[in-house]
C-alpha atoms as a PDB file:
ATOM      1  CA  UNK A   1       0.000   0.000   0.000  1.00  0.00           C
ATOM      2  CA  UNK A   2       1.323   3.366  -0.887  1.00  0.00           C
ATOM      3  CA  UNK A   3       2.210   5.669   1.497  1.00  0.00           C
ATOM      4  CA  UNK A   4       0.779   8.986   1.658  1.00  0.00           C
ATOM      5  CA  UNK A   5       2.880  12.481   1.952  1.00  0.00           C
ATOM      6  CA  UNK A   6       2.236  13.868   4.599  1.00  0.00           C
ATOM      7  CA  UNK A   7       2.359  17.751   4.559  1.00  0.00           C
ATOM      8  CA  UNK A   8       5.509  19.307   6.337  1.00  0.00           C
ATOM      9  CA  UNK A   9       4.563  21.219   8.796  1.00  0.00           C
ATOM     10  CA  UNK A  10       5.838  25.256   8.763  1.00  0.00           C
ATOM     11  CA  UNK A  11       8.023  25.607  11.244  1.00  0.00           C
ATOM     12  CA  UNK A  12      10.209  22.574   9.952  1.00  0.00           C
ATOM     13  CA  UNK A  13      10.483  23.668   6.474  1.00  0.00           C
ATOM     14  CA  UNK A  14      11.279  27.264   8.006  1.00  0.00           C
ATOM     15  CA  UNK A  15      14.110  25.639  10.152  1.00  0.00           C
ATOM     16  CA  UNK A  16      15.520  23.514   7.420  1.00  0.00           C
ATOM     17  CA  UNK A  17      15.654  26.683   4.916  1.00  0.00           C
ATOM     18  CA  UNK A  18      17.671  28.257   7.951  1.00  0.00           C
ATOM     19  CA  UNK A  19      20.279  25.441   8.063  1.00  0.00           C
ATOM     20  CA  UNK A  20      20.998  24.703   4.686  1.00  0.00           C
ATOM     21  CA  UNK A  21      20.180  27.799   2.716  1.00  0.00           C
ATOM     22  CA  UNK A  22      23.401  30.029   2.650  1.00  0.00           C
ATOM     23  CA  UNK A  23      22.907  33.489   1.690  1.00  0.00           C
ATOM     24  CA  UNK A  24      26.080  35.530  -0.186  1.00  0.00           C
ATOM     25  CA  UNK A  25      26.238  38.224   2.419  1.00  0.00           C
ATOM     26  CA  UNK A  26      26.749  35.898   5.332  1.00  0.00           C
ATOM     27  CA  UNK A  27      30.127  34.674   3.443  1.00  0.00           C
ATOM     28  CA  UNK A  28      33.064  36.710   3.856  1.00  0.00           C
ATOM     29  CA  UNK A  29      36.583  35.546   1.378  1.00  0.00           C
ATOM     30  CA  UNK A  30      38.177  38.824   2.332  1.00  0.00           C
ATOM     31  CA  UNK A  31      39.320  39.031   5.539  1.00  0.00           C
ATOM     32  CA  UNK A  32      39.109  35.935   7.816  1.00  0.00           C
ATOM     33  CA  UNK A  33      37.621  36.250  11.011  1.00  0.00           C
ATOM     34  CA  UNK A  34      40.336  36.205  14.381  1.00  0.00           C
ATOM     35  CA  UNK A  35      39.607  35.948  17.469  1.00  0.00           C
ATOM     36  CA  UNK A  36      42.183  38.144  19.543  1.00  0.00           C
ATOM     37  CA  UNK A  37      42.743  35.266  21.842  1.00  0.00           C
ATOM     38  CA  UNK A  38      43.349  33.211  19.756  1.00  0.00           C
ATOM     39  CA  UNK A  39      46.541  35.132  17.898  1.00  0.00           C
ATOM     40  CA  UNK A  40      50.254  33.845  18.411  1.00  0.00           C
ATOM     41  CA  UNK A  41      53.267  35.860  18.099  1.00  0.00           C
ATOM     42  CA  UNK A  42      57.012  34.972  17.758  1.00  0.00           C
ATOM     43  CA  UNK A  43      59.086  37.786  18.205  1.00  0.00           C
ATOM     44  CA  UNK A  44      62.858  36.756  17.389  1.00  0.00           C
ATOM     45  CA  UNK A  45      65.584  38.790  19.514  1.00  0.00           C
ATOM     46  CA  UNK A  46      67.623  40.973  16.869  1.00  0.00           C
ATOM     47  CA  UNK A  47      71.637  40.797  16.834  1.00  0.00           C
ATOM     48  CA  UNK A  48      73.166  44.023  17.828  1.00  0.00           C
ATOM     49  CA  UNK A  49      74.956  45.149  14.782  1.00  0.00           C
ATOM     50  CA  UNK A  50      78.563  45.176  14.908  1.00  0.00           C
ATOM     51  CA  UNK A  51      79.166  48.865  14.057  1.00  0.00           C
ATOM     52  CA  UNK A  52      77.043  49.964  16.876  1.00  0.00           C
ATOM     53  CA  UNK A  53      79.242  47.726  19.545  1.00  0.00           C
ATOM     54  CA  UNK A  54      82.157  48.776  18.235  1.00  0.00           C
ATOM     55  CA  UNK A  55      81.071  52.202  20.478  1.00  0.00           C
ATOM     56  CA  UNK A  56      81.044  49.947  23.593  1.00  0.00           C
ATOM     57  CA  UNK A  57      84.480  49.674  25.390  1.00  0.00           C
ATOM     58  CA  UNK A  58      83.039  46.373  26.997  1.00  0.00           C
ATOM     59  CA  UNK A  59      82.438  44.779  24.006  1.00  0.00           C
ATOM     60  CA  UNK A  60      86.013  45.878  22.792  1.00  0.00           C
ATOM     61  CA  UNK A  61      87.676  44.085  25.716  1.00  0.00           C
ATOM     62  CA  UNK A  62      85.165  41.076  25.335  1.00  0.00           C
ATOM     63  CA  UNK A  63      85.988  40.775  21.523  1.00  0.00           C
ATOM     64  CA  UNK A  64      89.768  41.481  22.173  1.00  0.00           C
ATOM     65  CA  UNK A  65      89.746  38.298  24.799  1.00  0.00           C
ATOM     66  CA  UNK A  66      87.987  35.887  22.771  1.00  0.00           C
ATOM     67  CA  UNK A  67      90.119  36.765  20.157  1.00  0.00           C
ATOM     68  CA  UNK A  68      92.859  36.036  21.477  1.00  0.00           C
ATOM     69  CA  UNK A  69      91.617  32.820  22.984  1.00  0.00           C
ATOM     70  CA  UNK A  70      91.164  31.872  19.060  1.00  0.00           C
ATOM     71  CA  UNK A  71      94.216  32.998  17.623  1.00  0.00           C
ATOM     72  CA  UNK A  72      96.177  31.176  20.409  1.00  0.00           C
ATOM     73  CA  UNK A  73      94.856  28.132  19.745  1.00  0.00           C
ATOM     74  CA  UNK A  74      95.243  28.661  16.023  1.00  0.00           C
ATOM     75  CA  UNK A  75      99.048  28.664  16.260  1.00  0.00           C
ATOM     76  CA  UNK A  76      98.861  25.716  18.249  1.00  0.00           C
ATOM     77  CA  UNK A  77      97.287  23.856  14.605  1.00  0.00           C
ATOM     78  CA  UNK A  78      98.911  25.403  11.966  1.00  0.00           C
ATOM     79  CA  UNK A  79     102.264  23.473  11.246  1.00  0.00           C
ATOM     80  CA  UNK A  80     102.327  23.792   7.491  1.00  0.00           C
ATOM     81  CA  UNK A  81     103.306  26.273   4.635  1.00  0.00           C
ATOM     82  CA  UNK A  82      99.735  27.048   3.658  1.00  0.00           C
ATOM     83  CA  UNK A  83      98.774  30.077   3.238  1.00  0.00           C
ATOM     84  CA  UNK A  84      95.384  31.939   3.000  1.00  0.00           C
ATOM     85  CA  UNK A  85      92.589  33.572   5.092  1.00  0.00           C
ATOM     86  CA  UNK A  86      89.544  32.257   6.303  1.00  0.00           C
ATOM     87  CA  UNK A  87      86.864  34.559   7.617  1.00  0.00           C
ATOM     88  CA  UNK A  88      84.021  33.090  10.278  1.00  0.00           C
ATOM     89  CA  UNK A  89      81.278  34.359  11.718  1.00  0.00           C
ATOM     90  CA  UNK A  90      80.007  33.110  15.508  1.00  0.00           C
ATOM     91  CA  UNK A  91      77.584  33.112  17.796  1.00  0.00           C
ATOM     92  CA  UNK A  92      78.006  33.282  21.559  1.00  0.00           C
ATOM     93  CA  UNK A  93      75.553  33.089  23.777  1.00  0.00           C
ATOM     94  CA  UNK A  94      75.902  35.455  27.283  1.00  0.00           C
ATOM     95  CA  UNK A  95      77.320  32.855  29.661  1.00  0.00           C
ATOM     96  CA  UNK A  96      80.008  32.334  26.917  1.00  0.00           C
ATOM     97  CA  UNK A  97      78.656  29.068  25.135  1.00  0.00           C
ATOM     98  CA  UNK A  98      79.220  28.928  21.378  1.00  0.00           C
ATOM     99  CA  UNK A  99      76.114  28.466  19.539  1.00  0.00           C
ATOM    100  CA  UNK A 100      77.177  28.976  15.783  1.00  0.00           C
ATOM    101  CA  UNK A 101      79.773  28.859  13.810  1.00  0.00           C
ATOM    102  CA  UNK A 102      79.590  29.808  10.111  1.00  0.00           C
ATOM    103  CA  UNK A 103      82.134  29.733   7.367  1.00  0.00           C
ATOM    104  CA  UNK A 104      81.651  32.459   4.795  1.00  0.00           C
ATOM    105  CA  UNK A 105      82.178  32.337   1.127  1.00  0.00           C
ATOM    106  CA  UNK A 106      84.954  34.105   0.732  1.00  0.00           C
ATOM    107  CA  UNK A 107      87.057  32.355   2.605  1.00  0.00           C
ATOM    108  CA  UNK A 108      90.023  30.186   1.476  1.00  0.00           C
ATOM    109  CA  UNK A 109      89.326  26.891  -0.339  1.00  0.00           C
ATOM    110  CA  UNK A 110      92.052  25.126   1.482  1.00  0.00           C
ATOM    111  CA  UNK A 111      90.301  22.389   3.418  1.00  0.00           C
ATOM    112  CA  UNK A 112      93.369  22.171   6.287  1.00  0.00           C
ATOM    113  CA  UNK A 113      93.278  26.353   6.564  1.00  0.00           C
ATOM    114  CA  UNK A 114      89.147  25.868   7.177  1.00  0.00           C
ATOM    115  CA  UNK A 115      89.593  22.864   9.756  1.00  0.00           C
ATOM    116  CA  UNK A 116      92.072  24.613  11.522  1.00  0.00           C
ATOM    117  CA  UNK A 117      90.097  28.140  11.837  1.00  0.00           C
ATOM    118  CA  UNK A 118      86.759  25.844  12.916  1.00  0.00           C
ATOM    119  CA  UNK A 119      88.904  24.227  15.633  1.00  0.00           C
ATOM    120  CA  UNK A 120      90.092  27.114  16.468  1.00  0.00           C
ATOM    121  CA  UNK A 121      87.420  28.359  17.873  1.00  0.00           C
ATOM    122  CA  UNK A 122      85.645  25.307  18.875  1.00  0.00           C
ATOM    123  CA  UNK A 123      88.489  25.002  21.255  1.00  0.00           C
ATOM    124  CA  UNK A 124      88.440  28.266  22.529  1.00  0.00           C
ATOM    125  CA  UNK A 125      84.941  27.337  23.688  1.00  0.00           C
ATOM    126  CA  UNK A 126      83.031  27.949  26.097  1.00  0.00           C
ATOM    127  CA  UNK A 127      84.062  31.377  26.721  1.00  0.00           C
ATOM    128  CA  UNK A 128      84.088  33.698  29.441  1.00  0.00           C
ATOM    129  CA  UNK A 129      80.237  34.935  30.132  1.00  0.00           C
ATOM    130  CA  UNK A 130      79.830  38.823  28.540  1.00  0.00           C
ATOM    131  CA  UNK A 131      80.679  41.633  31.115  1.00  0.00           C
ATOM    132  CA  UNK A 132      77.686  43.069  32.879  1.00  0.00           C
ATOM    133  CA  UNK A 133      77.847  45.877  30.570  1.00  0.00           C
ATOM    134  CA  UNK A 134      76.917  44.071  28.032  1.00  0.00           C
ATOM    135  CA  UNK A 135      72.981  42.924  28.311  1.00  0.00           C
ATOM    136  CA  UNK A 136      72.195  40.870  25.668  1.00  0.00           C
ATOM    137  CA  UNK A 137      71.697  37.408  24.902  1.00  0.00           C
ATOM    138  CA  UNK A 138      73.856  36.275  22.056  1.00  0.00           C
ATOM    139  CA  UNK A 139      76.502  37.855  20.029  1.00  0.00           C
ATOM    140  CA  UNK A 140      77.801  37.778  16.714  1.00  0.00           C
ATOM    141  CA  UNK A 141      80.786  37.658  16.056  1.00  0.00           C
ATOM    142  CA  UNK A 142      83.105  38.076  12.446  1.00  0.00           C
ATOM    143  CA  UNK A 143      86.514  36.860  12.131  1.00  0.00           C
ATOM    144  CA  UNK A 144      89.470  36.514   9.835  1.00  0.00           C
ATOM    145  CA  UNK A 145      92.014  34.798  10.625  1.00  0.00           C
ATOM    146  CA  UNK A 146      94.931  34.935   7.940  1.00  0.00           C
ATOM    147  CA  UNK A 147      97.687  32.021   7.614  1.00  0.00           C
ATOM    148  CA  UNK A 148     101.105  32.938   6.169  1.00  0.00           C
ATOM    149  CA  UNK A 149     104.200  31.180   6.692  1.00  0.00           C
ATOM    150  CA  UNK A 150     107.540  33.566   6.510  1.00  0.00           C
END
């Protein structure tokens, strides 16, 4: 026996329509809807720029020590008649831990003159932690350490 259709009653069919039925102003492509709690931020800590250190006696002293730690330890390595310059760039942290080290391109190509700069300063790692003066968290550092043999 065939079943008979029942009439939908009004307030369904105005319900449904309300679900289903999208209308073109409730969509929005341009700007997406945030919620302000909802938002993240990452804020990386900028490098001081070398140039504007160079002002700072502190960071003088600091950058004459370390250098020295490196360039001691560099004559400890090189024992050959290579010659050349290397040029590094570093990152130390403020209690004096090393946490780059980055060869730059125009640097030598001799593979001993490289491994010898790059233990260089590994060695000469950890350094001392940076004077109070100096407040920040890391440091960059640039380098060039030239090998000649007289």
């Amino acid at each position: 026996m065939p079943r008979l259709k029942e009439p939908v009653p009004p307030y369904l069919n105005e319900i449904t329509n309300k679900i289903f039925t999208v209308k073109r102003k409730d969509i929005s492509i341009d700007k997406p809807k945030i919620l302000d709690n909802n938002l993240k931020n990452i804020i990386l800590a900028k490098l001081p720029k070398e140039r504007e250190l160079r002002k700072n006696p502190a960071y003088m002293d600091y950058y004459r020590l370390i250098r020295e730690r490196i360039r001691s330890r560099a004559y400890r390595y090189y024992n050959s008649d290579k010659r050349g310059e290397v040029f590094l760039t570093f990152i130390i942290s403020n209690g004096g831990k090393l946490e780059g080290l980055y060869l730059n391109n125009a640097s030598s190509e001799d593979k001993d003159l490289i491994e010898i700069s790059l233990r260089s300063i590994r060695d000469a790692s950890p350094f001392p932690p940076f004077p109070a003066q100096l407040k920040y968290p890391r440091l960059q550092f640039n380098i060039s350490i030239y090998f000649k043999n007289n």
